[in-house]
C-alpha atoms as a PDB file:
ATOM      1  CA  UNK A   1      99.627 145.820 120.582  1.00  0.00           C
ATOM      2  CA  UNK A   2     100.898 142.361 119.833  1.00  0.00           C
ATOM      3  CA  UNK A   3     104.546 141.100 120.904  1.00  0.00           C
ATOM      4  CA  UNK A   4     107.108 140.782 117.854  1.00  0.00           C
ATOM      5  CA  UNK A   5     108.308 137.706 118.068  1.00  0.00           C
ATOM      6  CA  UNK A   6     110.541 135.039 116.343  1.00  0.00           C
ATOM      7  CA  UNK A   7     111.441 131.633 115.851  1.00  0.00           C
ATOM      8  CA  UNK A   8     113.774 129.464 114.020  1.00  0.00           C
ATOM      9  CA  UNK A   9     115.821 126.235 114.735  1.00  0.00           C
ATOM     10  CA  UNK A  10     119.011 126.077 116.226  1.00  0.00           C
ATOM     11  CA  UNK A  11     121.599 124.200 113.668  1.00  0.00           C
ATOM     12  CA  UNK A  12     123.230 122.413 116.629  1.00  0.00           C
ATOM     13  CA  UNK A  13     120.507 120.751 118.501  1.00  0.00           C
ATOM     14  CA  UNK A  14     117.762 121.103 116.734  1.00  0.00           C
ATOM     15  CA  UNK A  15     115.408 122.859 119.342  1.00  0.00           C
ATOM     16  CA  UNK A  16     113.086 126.169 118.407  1.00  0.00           C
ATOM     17  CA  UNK A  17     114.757 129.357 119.798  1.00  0.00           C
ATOM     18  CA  UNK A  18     112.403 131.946 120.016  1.00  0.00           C
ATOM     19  CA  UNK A  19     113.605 135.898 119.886  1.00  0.00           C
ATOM     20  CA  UNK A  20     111.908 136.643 123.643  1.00  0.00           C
ATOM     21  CA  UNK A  21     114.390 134.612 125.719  1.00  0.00           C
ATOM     22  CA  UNK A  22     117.440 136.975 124.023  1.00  0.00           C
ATOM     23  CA  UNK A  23     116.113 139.726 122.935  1.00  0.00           C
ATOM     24  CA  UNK A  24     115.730 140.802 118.857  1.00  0.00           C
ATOM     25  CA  UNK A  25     119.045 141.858 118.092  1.00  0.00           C
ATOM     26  CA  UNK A  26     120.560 138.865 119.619  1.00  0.00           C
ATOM     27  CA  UNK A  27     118.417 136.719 118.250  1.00  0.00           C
ATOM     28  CA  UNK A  28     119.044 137.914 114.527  1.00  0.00           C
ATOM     29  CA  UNK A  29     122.811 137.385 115.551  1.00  0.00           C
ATOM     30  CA  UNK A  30     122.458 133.860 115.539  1.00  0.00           C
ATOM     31  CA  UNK A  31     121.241 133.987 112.341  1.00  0.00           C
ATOM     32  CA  UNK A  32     123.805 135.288 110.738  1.00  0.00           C
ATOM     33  CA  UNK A  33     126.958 133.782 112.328  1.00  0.00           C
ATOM     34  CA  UNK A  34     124.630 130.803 111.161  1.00  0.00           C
ATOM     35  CA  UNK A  35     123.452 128.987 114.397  1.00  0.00           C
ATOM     36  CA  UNK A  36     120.339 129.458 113.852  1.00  0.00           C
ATOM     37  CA  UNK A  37     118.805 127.990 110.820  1.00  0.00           C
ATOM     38  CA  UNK A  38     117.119 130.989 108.684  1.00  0.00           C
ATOM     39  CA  UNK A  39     115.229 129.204 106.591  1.00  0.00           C
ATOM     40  CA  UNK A  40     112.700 128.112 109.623  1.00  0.00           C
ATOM     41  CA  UNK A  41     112.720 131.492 110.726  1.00  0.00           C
ATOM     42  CA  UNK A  42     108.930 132.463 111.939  1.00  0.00           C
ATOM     43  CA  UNK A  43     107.557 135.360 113.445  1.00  0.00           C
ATOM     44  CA  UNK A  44     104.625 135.661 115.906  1.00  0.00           C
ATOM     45  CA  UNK A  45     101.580 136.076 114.529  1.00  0.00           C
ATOM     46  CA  UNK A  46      99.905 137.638 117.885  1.00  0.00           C
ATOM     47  CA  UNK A  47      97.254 135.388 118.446  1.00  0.00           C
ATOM     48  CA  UNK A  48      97.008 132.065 120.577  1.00  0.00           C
ATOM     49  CA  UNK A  49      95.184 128.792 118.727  1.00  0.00           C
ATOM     50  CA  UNK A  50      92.379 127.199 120.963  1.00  0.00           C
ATOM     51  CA  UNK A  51      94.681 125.940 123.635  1.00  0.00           C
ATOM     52  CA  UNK A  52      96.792 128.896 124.483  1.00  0.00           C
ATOM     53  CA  UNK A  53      99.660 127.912 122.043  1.00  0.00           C
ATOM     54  CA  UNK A  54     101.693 130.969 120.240  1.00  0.00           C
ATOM     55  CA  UNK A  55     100.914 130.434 116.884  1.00  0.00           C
ATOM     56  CA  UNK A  56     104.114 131.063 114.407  1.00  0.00           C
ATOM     57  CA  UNK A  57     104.146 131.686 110.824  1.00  0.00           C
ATOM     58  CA  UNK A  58     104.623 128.039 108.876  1.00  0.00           C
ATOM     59  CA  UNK A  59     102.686 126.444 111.748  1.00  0.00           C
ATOM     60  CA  UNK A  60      99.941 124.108 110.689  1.00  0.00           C
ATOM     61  CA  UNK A  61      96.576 124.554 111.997  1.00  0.00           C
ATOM     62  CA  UNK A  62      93.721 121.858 112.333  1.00  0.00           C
ATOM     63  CA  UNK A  63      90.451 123.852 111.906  1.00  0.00           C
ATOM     64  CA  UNK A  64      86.858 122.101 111.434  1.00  0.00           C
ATOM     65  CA  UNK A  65      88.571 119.330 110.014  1.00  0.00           C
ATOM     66  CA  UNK A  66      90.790 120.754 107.692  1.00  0.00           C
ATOM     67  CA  UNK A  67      94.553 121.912 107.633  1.00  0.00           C
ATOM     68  CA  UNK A  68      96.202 125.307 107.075  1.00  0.00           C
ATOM     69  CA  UNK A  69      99.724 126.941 106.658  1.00  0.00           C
ATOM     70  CA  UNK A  70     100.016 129.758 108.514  1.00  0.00           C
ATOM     71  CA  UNK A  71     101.632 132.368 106.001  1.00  0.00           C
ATOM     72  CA  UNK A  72     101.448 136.242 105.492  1.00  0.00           C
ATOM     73  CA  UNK A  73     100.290 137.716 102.876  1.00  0.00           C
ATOM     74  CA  UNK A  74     102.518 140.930 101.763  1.00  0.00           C
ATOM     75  CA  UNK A  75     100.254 142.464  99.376  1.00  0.00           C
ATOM     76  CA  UNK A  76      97.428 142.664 101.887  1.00  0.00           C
ATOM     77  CA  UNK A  77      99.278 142.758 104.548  1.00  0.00           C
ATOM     78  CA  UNK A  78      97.744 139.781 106.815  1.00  0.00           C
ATOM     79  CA  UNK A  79      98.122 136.131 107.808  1.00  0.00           C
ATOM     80  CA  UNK A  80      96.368 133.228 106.627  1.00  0.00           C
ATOM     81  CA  UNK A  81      95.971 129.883 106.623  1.00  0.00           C
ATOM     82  CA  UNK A  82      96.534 128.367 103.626  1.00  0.00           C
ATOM     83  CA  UNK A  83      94.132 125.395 102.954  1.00  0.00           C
ATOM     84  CA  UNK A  84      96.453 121.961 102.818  1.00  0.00           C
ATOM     85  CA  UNK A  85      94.691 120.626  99.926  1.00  0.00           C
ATOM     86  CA  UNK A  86      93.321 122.417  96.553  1.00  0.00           C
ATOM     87  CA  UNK A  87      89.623 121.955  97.021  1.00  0.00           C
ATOM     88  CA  UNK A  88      87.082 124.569  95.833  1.00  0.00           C
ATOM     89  CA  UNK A  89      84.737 124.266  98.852  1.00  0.00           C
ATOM     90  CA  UNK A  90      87.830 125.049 101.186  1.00  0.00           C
ATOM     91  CA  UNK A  91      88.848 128.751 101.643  1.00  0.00           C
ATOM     92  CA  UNK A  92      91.347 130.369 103.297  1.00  0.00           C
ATOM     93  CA  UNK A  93      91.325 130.664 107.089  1.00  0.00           C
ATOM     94  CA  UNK A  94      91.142 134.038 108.437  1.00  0.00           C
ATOM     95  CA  UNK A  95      92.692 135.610 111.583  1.00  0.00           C
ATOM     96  CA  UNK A  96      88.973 135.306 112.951  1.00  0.00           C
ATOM     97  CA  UNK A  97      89.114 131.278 113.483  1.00  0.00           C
ATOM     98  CA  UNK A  98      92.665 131.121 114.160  1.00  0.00           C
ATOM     99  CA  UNK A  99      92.042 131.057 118.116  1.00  0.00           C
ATOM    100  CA  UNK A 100      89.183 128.117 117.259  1.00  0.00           C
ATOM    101  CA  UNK A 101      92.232 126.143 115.686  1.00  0.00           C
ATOM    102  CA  UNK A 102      94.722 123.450 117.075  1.00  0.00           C
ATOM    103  CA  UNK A 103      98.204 123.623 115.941  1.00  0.00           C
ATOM    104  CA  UNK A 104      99.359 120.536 114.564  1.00  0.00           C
ATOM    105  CA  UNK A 105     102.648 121.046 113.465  1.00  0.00           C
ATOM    106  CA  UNK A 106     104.791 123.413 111.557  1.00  0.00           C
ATOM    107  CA  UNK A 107     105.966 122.787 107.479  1.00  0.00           C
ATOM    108  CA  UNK A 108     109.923 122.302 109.062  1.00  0.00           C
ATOM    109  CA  UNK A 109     109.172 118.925 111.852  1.00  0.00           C
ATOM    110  CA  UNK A 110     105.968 117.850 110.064  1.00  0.00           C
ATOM    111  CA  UNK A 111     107.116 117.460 106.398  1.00  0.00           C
ATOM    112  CA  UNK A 112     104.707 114.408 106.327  1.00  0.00           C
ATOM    113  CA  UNK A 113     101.863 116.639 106.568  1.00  0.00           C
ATOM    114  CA  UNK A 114     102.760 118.530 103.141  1.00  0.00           C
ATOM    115  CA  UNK A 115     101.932 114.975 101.190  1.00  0.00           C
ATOM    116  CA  UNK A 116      98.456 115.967 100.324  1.00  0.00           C
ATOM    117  CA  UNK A 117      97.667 111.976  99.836  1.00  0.00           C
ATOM    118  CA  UNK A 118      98.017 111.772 103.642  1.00  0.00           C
ATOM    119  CA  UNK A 119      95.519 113.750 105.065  1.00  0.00           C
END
């Protein structure tokens, strides 16, 4: 069974806090006396990318040279990477390659990466 985990970015300084150094109730706390920034609020997705790194929900993923969003899918009920540019020959990432993948960034300290024109 997979941790549950969270993320988001304390208002103050800046830095990730992530929901296993306080505990879940805590951490949800700071989110609503507002120091911690819910809008980069990410959860765990249980798996590790190629180098051991907890991958989060909004990360961004290098995979066969290509770039994915990490987002879940309610409907299905599974995360994804979300292919960084519209391209018919590029599908979606499954869970399967995530832990072949290098995380790059995330959408919230990599804006640059969302300008499709870069990459």
């Amino acid at each position: 069974m997979r941790k549950i985990k969270f993320r988001a970015k304390d208002r103050e300084t800046g830095e990730w806090v992530y929901s296993g150094k306080f505990g879940l109730a805590e951490f949800f706390y700071g989110i609503e006396d507002g120091q911690l920034d819910g809008e980069t609020l990410g959860e765990y997705i249980g798996l590790p990318d190629k180098n051991g790194k907890e991958i989060y929900e909004g990360d961004w993923l290098k995979w066969s040279d290509n770039f994915f969003k990490i987002i879940y899918d309610t409907f299905n009920g599974c995360w994804y990477g979300e292919p960084h540019i519209d391209n018919p020959f590029i599908g979606i990432l499954t869970a399967r390659s995530f832990p072949k993948s290098e995380i790059i960034g995330n959408i919230y300290q990599d804006s640059h990466l969302l300008d499709k024109s870069e990459v």
